[in-house]
C-alpha atoms as a PDB file:
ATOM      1  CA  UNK A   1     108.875 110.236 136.527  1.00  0.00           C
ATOM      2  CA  UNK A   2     111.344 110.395 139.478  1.00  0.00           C
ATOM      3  CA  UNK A   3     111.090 107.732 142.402  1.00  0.00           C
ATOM      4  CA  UNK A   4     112.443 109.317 145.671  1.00  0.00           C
ATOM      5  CA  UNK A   5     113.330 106.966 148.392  1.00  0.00           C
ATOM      6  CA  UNK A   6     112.808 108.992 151.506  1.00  0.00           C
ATOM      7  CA  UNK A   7     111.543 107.212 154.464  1.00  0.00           C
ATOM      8  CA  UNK A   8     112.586 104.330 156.762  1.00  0.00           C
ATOM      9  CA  UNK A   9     113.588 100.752 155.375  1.00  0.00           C
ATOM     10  CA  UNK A  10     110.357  99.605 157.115  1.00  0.00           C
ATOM     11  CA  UNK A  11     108.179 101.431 153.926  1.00  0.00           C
ATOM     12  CA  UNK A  12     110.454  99.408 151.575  1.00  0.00           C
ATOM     13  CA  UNK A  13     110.048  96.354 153.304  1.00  0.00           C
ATOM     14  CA  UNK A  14     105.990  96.800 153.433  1.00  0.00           C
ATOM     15  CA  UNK A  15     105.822  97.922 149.639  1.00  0.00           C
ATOM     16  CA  UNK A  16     108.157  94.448 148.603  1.00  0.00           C
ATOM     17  CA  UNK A  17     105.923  92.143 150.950  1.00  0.00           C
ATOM     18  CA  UNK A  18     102.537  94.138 149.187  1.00  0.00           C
ATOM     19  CA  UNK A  19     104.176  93.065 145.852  1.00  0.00           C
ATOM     20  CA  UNK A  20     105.045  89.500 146.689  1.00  0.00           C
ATOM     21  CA  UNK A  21     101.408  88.573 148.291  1.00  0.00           C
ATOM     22  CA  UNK A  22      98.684  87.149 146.708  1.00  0.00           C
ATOM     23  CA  UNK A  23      96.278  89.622 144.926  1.00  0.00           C
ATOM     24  CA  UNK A  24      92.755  90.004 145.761  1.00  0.00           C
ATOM     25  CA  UNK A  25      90.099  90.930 143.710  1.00  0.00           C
ATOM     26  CA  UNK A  26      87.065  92.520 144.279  1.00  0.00           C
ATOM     27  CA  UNK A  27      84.048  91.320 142.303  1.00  0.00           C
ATOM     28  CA  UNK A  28      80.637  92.484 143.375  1.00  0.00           C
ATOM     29  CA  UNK A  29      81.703  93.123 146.991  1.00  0.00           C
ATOM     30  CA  UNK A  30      83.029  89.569 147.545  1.00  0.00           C
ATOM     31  CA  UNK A  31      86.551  89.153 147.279  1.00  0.00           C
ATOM     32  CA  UNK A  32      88.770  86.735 144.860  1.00  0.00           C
ATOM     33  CA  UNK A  33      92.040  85.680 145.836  1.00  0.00           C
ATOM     34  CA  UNK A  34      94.418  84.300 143.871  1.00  0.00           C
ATOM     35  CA  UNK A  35      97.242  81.539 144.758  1.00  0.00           C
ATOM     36  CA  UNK A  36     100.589  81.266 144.492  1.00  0.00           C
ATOM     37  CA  UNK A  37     101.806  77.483 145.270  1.00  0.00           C
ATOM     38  CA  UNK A  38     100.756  74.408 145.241  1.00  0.00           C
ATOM     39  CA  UNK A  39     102.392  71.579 147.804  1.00  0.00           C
ATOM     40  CA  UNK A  40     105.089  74.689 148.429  1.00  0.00           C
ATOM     41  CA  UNK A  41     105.860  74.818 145.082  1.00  0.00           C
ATOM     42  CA  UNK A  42     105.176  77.947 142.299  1.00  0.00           C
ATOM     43  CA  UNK A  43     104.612  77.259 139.162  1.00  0.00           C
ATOM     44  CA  UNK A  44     105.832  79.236 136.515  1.00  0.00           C
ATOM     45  CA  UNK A  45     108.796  80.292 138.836  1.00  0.00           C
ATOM     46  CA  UNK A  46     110.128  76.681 140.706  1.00  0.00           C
ATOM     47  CA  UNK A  47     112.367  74.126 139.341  1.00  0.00           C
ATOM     48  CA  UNK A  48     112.496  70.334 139.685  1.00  0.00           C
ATOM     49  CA  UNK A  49     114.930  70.863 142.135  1.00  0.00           C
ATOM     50  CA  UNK A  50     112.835  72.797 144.584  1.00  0.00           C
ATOM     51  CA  UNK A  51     110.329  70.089 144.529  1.00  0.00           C
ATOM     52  CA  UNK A  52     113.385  67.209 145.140  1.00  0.00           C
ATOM     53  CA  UNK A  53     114.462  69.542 147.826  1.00  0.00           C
ATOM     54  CA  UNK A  54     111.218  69.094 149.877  1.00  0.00           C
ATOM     55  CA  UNK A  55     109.936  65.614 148.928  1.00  0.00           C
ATOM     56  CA  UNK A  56     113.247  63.900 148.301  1.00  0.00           C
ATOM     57  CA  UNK A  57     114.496  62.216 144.912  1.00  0.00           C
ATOM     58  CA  UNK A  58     112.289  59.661 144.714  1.00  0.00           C
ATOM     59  CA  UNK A  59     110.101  60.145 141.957  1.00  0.00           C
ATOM     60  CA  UNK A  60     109.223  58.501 138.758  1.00  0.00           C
ATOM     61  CA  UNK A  61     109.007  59.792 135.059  1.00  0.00           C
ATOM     62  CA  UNK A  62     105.437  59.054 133.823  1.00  0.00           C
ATOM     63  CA  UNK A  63     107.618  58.023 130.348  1.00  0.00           C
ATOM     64  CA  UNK A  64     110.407  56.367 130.841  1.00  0.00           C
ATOM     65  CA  UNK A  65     113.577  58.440 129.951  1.00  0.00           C
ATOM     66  CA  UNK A  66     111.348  61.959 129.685  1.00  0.00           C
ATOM     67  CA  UNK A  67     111.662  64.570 132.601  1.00  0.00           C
ATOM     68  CA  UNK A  68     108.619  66.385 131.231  1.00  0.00           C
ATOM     69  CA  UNK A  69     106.021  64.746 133.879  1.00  0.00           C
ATOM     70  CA  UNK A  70     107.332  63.657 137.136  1.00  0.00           C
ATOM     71  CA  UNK A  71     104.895  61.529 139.943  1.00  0.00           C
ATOM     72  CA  UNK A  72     106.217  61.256 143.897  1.00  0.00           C
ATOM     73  CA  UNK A  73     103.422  58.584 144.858  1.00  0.00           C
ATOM     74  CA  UNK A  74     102.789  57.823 149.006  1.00  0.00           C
ATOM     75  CA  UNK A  75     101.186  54.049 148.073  1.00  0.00           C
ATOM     76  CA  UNK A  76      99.745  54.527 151.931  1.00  0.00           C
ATOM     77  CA  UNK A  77      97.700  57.655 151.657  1.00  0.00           C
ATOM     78  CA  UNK A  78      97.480  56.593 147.920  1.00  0.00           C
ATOM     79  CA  UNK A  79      98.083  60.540 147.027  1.00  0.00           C
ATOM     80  CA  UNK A  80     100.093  61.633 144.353  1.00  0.00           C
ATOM     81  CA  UNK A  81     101.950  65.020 143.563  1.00  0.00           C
ATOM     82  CA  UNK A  82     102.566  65.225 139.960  1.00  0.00           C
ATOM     83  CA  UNK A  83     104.467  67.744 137.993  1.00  0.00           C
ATOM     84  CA  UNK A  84     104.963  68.995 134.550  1.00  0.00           C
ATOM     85  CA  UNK A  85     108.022  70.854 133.609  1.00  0.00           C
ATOM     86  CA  UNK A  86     108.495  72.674 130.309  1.00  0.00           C
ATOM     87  CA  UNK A  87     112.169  72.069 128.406  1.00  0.00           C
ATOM     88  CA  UNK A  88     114.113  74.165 130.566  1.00  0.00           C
ATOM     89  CA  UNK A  89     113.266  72.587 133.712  1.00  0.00           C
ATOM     90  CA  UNK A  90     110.543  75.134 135.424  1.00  0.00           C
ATOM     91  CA  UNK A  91     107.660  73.544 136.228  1.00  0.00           C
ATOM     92  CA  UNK A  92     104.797  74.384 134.616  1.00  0.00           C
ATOM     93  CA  UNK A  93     101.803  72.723 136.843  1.00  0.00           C
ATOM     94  CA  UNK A  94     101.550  70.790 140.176  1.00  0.00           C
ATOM     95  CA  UNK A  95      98.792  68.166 141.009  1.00  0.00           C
ATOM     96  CA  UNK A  96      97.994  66.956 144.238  1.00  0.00           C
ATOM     97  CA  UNK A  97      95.697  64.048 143.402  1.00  0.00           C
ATOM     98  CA  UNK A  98      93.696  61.482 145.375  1.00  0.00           C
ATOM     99  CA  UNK A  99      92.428  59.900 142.476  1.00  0.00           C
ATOM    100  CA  UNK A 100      95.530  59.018 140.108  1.00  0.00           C
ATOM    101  CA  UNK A 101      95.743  55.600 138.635  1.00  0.00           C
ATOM    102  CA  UNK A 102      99.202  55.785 138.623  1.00  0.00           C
ATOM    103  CA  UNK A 103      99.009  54.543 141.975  1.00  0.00           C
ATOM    104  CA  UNK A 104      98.523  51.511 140.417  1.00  0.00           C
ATOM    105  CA  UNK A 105     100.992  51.203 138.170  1.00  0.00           C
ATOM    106  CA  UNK A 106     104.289  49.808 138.617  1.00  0.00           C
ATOM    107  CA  UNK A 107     107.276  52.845 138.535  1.00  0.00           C
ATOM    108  CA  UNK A 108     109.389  52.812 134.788  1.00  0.00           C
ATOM    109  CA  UNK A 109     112.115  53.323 137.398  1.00  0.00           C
ATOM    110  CA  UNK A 110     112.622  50.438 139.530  1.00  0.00           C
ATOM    111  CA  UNK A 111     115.138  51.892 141.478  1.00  0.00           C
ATOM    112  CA  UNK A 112     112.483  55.246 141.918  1.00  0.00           C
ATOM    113  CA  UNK A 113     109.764  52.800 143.477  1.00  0.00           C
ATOM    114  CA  UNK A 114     109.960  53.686 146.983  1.00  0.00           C
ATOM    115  CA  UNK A 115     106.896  55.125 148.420  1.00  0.00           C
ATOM    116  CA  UNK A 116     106.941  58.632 149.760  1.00  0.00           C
ATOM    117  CA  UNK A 117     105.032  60.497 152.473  1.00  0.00           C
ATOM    118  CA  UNK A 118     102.956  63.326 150.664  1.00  0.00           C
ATOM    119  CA  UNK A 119     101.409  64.244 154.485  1.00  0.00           C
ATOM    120  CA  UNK A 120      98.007  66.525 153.658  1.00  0.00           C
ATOM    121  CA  UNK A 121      99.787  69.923 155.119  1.00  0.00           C
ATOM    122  CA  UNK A 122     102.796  69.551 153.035  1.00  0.00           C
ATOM    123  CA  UNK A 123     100.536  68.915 149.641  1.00  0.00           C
ATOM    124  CA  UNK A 124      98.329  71.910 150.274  1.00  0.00           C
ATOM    125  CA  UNK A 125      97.353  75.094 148.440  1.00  0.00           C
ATOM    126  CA  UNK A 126      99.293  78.168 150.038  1.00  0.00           C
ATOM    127  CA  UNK A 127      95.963  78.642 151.858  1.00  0.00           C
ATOM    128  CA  UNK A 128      95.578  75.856 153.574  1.00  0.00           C
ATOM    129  CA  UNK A 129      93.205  74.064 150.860  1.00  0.00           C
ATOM    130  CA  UNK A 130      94.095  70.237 150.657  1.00  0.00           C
ATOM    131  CA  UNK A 131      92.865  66.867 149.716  1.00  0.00           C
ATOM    132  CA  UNK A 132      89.177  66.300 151.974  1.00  0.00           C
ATOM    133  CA  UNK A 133      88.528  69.597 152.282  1.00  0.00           C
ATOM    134  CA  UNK A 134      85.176  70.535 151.568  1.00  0.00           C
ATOM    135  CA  UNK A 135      84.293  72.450 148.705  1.00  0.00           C
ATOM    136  CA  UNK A 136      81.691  75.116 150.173  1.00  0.00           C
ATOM    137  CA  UNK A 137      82.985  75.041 153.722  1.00  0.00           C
ATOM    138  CA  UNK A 138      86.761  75.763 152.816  1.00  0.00           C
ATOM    139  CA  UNK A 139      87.724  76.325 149.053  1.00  0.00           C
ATOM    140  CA  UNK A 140      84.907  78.807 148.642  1.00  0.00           C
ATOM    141  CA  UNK A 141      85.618  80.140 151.539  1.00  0.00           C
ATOM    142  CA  UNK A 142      89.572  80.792 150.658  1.00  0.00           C
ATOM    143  CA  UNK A 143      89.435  81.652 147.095  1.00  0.00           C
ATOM    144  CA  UNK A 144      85.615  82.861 146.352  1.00  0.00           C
ATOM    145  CA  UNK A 145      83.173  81.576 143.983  1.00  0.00           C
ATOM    146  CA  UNK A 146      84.757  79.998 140.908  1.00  0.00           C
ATOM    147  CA  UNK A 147      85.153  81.488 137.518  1.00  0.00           C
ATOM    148  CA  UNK A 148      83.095  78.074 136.539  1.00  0.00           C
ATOM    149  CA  UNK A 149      81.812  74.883 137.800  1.00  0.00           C
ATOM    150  CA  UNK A 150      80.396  71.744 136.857  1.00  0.00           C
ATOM    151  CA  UNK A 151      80.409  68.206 136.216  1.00  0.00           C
ATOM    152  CA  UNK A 152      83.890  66.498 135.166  1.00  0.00           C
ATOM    153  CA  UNK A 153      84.534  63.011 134.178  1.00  0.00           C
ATOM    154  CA  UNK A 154      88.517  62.720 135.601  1.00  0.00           C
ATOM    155  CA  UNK A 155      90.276  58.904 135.574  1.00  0.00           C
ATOM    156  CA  UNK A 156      86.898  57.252 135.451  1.00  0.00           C
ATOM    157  CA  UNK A 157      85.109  58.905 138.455  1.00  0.00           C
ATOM    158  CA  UNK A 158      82.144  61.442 138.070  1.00  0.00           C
ATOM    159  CA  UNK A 159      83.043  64.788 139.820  1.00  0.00           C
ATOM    160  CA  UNK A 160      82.712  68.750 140.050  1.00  0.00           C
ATOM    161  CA  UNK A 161      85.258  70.701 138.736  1.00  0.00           C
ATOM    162  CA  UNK A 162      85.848  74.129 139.848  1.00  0.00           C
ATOM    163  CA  UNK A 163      87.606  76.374 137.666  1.00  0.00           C
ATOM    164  CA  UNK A 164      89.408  79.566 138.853  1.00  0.00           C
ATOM    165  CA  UNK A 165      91.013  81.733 136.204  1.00  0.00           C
ATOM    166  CA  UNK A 166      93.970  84.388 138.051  1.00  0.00           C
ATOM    167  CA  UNK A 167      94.686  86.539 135.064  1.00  0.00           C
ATOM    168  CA  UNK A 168      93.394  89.139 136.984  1.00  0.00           C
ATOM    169  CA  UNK A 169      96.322  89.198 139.635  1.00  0.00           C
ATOM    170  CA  UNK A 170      99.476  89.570 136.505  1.00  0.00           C
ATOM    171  CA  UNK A 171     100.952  87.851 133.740  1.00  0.00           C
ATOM    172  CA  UNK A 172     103.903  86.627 136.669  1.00  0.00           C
ATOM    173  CA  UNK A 173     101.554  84.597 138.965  1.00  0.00           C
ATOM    174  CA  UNK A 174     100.150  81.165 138.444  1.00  0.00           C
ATOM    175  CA  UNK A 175      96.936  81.413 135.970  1.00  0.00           C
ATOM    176  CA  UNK A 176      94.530  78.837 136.760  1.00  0.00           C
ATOM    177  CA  UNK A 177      93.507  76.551 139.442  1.00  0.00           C
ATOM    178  CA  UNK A 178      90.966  73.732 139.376  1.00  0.00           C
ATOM    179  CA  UNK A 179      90.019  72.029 142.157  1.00  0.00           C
ATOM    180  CA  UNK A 180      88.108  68.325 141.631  1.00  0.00           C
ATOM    181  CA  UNK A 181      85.784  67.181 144.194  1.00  0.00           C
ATOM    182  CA  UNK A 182      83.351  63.513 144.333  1.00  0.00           C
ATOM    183  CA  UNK A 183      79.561  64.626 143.353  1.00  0.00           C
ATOM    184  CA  UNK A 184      78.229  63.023 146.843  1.00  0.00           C
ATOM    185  CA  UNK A 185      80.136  64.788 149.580  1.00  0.00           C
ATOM    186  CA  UNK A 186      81.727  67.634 147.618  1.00  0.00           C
ATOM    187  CA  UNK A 187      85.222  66.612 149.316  1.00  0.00           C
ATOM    188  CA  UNK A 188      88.125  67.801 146.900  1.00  0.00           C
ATOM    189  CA  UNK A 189      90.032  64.827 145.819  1.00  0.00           C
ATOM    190  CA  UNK A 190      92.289  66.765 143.495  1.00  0.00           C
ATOM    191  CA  UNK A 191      94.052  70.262 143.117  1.00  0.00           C
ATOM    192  CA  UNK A 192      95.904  71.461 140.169  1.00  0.00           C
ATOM    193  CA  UNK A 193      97.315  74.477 139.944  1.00  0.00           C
ATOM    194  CA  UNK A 194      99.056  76.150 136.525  1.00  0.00           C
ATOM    195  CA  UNK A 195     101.335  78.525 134.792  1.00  0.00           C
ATOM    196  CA  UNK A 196     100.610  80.182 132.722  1.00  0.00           C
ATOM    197  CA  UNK A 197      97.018  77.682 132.149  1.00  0.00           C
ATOM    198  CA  UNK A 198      95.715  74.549 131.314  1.00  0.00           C
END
């Protein structure tokens, strides 16, 4: 089948932004949407440079001498983004976390230890979702009910986790999302978003 291109370079330029935005889904007429970034960042599609790029070079390895996990910790807001990369660099999942004991830790890298600012509008989801946000008022509200949800048991603390599975949008977007929030005021404390899943 035969493609014409006939029309103005507006058309084009609507059909590529259609293609590069998230996907909604429709499911029992509410709709899903999926996400793309976490803290600016796509999984899946990123490298560690990207993430340098916007939140400097100061982060630590989780193991000393491996790239493979990678913390930026802001010992102020005691937030931490942390990211996994596969062998070749891309990273494969961000975490924004509220609740990471590696705040507590001293850095492998000594010369890494300097805190960072992780400020709440540069660690959020590409819509909007971020660290205090409440779970019925605004995650529900941006991405739709989750695929699942319940209790979670995450670095000693007794939470909800909400699950969202995006195989629905492609095989090229980020795949799952879960979003951690405390039991009593359903505030999310962490966000962790993956390619191509957890």
């Amino acid at each position: 089948m035969r493609y014409w291109l006939c029309g103005s370079t507006a058309v084009l330029l609507a059909a590529m932004l259609a293609a590069a935005a998230p996907r909604v889904e429709e499911t029992g007429g509410k709709k899903r949407q999926n996400e793309l970034t976490l803290a600016g960042l796509r999984p899946g599609r990123d490298k560690l440079r990207a993430a340098t790029n916007r939140f400097g070079p100061y982060y630590q390895q989780v193991v000393a001498g491996e790239d493979g996990e990678l913390v930026w910790v802001d010992t102020v807001k005691r937030r931490v983004l942390r990211l996994e990369l596969d062998k070749g660099g891309v990273i494969q999942s961000v975490t924004v976390s509220a609740i990471d004991p590696i705040t507590d830790k001293e850095p492998a890298d000594p010369k890494k230890s300097m805190s960072v600012a992780l400020p709440s509008p540069q660690v959020a989801t590409g819509r909007g979702i971020r660290i205090a946000h409440s779970v019925r008022g605004d995650v529900i509200e941006a991405y739709g009910e989750p695929n699942s949800a319940g209790p979670a048991t995450q670095h000693g603390q007794e939470l909800e986790l909400l699950y969202y599975s995006f195989d629905w949008a492609g095989p090229k977007v980020p795949q799952v999302m879960q979003v951690s929030c405390e039991l009593g005021t359903r505030r999310v404390v962490q966000i962790t978003l993956a390619f191509p899943g957890l």
